[in-house]
C-alpha atoms as a PDB file:
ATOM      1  CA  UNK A   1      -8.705  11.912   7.061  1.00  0.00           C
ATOM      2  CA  UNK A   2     -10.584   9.028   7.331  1.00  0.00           C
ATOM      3  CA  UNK A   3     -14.429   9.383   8.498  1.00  0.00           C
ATOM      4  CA  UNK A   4     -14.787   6.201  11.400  1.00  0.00           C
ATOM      5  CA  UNK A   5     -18.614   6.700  11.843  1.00  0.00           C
ATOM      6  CA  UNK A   6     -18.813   6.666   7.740  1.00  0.00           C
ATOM      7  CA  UNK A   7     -16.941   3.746   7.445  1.00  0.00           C
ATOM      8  CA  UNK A   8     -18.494   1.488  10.317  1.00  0.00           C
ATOM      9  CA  UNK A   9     -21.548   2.369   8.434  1.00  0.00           C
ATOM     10  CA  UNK A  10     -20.461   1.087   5.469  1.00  0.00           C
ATOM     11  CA  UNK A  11     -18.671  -1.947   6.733  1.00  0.00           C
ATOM     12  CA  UNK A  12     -22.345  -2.618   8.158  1.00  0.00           C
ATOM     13  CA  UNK A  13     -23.988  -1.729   4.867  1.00  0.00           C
ATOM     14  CA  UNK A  14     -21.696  -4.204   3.196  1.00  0.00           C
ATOM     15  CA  UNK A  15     -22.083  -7.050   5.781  1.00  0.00           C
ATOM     16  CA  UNK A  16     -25.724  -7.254   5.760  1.00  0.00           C
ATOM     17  CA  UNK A  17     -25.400  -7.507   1.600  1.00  0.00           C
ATOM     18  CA  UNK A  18     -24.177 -11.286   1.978  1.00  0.00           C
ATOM     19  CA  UNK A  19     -20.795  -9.449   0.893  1.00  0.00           C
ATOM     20  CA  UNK A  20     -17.108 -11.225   1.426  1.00  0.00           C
ATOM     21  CA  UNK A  21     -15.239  -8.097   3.284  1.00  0.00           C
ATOM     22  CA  UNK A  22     -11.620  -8.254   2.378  1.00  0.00           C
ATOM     23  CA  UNK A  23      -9.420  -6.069   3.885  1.00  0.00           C
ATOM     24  CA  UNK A  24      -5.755  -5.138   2.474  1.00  0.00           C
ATOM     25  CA  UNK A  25      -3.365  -3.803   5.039  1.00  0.00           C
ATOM     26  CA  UNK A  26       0.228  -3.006   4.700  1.00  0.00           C
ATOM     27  CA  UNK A  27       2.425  -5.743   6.936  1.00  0.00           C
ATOM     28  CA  UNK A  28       5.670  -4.091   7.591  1.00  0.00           C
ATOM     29  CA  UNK A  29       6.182  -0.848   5.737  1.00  0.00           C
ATOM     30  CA  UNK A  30       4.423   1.821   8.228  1.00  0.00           C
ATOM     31  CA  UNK A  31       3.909   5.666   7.875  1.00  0.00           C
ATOM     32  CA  UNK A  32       2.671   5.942  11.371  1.00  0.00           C
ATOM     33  CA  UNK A  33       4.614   3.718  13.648  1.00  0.00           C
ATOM     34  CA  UNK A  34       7.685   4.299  14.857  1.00  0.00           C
ATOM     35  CA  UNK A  35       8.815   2.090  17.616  1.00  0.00           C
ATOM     36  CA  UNK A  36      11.792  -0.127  18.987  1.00  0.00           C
ATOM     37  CA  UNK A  37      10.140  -2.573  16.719  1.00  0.00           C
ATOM     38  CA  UNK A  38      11.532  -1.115  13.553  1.00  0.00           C
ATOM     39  CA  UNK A  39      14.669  -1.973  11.534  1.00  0.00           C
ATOM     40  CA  UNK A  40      17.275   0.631  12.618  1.00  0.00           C
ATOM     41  CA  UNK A  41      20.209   2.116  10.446  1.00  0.00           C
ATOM     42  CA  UNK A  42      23.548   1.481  11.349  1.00  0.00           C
ATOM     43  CA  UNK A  43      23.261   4.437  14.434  1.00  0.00           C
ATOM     44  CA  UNK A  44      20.414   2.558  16.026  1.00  0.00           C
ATOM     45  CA  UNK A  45      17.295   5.079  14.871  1.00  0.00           C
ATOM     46  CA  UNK A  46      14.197   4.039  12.816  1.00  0.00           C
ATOM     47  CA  UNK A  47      15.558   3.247   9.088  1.00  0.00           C
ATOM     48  CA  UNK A  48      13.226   5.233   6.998  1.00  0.00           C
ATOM     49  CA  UNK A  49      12.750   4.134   3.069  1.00  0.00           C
ATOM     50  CA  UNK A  50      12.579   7.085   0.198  1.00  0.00           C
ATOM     51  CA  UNK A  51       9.055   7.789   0.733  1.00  0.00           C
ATOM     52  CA  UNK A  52       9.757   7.959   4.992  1.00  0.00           C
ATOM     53  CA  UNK A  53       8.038   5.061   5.523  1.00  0.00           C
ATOM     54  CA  UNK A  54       9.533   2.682   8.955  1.00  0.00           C
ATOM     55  CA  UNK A  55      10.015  -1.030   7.959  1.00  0.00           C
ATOM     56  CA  UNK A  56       8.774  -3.013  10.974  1.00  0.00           C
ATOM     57  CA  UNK A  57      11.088  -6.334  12.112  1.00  0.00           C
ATOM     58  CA  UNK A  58       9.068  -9.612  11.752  1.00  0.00           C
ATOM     59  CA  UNK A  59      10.791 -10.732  14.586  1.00  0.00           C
ATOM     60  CA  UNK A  60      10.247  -8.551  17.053  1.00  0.00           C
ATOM     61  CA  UNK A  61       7.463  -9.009  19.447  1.00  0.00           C
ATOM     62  CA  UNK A  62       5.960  -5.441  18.848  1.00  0.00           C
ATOM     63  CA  UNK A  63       5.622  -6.048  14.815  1.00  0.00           C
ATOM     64  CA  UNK A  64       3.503  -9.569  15.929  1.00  0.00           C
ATOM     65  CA  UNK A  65       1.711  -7.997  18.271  1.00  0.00           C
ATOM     66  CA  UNK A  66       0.391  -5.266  16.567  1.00  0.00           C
ATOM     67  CA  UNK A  67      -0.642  -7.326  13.041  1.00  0.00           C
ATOM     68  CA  UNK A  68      -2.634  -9.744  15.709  1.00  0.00           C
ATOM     69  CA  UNK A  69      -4.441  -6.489  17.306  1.00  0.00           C
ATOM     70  CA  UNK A  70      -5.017  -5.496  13.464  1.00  0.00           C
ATOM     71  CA  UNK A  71      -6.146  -8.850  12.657  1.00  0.00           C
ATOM     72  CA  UNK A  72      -8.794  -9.207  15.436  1.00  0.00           C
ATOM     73  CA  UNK A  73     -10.205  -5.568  15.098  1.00  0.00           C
ATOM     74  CA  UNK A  74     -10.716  -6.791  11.805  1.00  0.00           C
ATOM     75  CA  UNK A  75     -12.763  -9.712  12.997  1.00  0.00           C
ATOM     76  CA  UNK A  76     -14.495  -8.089  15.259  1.00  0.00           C
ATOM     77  CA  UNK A  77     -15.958  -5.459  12.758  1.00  0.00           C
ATOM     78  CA  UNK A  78     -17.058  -8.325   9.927  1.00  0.00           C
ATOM     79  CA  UNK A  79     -13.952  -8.771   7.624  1.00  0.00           C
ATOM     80  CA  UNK A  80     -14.156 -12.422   6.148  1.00  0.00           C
ATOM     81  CA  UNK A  81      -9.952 -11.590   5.698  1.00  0.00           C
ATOM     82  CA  UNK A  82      -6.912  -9.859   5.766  1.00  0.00           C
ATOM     83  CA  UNK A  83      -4.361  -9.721   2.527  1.00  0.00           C
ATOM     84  CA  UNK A  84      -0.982  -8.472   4.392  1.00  0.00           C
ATOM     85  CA  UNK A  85       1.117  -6.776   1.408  1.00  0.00           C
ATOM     86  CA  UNK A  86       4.338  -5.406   1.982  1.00  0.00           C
ATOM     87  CA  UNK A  87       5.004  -9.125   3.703  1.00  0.00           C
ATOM     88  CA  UNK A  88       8.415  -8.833   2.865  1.00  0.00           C
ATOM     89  CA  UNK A  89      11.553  -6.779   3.673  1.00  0.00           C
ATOM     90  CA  UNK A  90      12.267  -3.875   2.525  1.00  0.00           C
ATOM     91  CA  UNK A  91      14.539  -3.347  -0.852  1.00  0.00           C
ATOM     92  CA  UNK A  92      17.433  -1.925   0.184  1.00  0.00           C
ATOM     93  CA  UNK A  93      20.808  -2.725   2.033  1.00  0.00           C
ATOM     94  CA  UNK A  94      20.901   0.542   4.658  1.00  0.00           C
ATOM     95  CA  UNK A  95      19.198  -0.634   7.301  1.00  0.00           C
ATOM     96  CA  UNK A  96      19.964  -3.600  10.135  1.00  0.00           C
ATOM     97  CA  UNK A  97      18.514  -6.692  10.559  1.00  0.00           C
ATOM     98  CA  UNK A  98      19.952  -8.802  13.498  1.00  0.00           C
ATOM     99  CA  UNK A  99      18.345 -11.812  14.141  1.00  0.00           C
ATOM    100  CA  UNK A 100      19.279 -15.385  14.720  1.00  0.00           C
ATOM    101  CA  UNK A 101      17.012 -16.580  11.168  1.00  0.00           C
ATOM    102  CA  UNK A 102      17.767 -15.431   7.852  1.00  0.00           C
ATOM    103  CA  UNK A 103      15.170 -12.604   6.115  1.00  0.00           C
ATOM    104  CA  UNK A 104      13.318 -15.606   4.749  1.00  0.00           C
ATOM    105  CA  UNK A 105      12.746 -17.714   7.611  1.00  0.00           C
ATOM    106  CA  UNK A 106      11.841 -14.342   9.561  1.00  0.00           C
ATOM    107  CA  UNK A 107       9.167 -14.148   6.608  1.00  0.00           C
ATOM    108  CA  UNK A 108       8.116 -17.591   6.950  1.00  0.00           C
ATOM    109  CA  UNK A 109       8.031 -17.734  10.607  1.00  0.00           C
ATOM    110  CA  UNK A 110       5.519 -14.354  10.784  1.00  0.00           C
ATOM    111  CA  UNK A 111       3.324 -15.545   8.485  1.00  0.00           C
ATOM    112  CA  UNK A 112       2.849 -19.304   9.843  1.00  0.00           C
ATOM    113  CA  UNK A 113       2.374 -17.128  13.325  1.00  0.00           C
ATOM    114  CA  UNK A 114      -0.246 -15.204  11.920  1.00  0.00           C
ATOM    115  CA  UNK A 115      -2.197 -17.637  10.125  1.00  0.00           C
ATOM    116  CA  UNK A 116      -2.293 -20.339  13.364  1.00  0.00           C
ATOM    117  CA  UNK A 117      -2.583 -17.229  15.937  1.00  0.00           C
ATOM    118  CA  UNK A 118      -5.640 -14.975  13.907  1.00  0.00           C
ATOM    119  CA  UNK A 119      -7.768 -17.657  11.544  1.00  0.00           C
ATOM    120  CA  UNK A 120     -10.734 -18.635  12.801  1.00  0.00           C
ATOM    121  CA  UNK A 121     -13.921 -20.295  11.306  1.00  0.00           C
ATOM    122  CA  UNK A 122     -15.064 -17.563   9.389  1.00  0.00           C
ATOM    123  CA  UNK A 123     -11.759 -15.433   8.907  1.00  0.00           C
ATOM    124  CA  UNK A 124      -8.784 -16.083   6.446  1.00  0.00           C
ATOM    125  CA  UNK A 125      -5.040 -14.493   6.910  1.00  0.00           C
ATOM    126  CA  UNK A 126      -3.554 -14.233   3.517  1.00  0.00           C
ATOM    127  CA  UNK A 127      -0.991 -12.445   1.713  1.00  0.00           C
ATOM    128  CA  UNK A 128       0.251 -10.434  -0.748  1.00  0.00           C
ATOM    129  CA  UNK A 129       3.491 -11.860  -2.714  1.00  0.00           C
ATOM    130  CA  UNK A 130       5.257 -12.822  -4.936  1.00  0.00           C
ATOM    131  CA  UNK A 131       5.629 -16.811  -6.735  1.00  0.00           C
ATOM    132  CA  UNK A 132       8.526 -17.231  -4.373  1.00  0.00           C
ATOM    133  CA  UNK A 133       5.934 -16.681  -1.720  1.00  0.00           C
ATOM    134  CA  UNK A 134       6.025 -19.697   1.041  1.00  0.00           C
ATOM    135  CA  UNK A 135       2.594 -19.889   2.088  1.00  0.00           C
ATOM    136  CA  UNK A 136       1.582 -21.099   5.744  1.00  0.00           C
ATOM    137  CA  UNK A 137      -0.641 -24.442   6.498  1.00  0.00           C
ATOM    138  CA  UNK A 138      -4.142 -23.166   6.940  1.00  0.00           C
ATOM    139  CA  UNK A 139      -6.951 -20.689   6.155  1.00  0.00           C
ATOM    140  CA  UNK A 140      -4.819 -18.510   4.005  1.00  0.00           C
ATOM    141  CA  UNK A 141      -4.129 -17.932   0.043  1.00  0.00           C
ATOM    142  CA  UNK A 142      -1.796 -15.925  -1.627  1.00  0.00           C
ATOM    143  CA  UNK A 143      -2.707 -13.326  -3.786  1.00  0.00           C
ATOM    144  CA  UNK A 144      -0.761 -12.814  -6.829  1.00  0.00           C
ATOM    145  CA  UNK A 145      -1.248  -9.678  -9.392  1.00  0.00           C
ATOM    146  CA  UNK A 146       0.987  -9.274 -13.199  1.00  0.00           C
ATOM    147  CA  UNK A 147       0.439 -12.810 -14.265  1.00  0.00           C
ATOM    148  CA  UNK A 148      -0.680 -12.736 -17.709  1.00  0.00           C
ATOM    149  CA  UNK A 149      -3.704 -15.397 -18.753  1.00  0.00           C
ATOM    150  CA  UNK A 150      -1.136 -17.605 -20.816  1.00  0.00           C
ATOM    151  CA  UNK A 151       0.531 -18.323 -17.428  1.00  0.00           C
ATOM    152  CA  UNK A 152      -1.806 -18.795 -15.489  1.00  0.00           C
ATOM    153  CA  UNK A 153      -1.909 -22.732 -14.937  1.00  0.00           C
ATOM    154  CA  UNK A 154       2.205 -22.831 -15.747  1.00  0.00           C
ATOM    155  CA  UNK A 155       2.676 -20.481 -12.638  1.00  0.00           C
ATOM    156  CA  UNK A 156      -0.245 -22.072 -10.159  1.00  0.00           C
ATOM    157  CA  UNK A 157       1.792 -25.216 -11.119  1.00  0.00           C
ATOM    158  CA  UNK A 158       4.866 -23.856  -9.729  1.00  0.00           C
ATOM    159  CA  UNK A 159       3.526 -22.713  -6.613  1.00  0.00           C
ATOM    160  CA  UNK A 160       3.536 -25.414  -3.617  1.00  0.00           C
ATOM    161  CA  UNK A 161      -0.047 -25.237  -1.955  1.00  0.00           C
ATOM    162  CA  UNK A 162      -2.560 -27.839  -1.041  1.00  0.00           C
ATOM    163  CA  UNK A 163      -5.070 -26.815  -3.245  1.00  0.00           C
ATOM    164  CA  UNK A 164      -4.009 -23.972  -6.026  1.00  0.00           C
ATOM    165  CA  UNK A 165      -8.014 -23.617  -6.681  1.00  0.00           C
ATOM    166  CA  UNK A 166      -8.086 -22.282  -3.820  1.00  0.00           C
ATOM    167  CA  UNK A 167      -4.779 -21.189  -1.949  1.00  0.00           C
ATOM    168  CA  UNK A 168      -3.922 -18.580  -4.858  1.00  0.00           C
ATOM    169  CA  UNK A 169      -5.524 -15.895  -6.115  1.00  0.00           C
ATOM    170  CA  UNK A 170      -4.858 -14.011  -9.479  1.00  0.00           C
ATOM    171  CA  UNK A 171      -5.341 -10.201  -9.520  1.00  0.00           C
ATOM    172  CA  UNK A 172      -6.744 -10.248 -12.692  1.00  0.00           C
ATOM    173  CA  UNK A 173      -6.981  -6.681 -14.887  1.00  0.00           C
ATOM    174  CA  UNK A 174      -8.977  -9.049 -17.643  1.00  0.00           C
ATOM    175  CA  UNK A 175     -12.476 -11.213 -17.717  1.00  0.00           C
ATOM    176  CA  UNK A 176     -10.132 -13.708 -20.015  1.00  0.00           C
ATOM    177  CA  UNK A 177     -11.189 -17.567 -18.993  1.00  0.00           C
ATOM    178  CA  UNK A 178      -8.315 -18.861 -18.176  1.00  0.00           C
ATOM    179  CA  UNK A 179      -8.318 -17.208 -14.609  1.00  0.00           C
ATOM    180  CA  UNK A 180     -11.507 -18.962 -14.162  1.00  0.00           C
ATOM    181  CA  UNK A 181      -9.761 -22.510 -13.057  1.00  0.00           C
ATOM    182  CA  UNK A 182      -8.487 -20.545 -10.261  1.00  0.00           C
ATOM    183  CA  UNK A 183      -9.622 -17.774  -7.977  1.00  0.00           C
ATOM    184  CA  UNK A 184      -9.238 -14.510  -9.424  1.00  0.00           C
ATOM    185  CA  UNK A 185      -9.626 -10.999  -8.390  1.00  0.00           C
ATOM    186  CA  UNK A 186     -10.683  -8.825 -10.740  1.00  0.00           C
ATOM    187  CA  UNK A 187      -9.478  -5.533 -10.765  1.00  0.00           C
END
């Protein structure tokens, strides 16, 4: 269990250090948060993955809601961003998704909502992903982790952003140079 008044403290300790506060939050894949937002199974109750995790719909008005209120409590306590992972749906065929977009345009359509909804001067919504990743217009990057250094300028290439310098991020596990061209996270 997670000590609030320790953590506000250190959020604050962090903040006045001239630190950027970055927070990672899950998207869709919840522990905690079962509502008529979730993808169902095929009997209309809360599809639940191998770990019993819910997979939130990125259509539904709930799922947007609730990343917004996550977004701006953010704000509100100092984060300089929020990396959404588990942007995505989940991997499996068992559960129901019945909308009138397809999974990707769901994906695309969250995301773009997010980013022109929650950035503000001073606050970036990014994400988690994969290459494949369609990354919204605006104060956002994509964060991208197993890329090995030899690949890093082939794959930034591939990758349609405004400015790859900037819009992508490498989780890096190395100090090797050639993440240096681009923002890197080293882990």
């Amino acid at each position: 269990q997670i000590d609030v008044n320790k953590m506000d403290t250190l959020i604050r300790n962090l903040a006045s250090k001239d630190t950027d506060l970055i927070a990672r939050v899950p998207a869709f894949r919840e522990m905690n948060f079962e509502t008529s937002a979730c993808l169902s199974d095929d009997e209309g109750y809360p599809w639940h993955d191998e770990e019993y995790c819910v997979w939130l719909d990125p259509t539904h008005g709930e799922t947007m809601a609730y990343l917004i209120q996550i977004c701006n409590e953010l704000r509100s306590l100092g984060f300089d961003e929020v990396v959404f992972y588990e942007f995505r749906f989940p991997d499996s065929s068992n559960y129901v998704f019945d909308a009138d977009v397809t999974k990707d345009q769901a994906l695309i359509d969250a995301a773009a909502s997010l980013v022109s909804t929650c950035t503000a001067e001073g606050f970036a919504v990014s994400f988690e992903g994969s290459t494949s990743f369609v990354l919204p217009e605006g104060s956002s990057r994509l964060y991208i982790d197993s890329i090995t250094p030899e690949k890093v300028a082939s794959v930034a290439a591939t990758i349609p952003v405004t400015d790859p310098k900037v819009n992508i991020v490498f989780k890096a596990t190395s100090n090797d140079t050639r993440y240096n061209e681009f923002s890197a996270l080293r882990i």
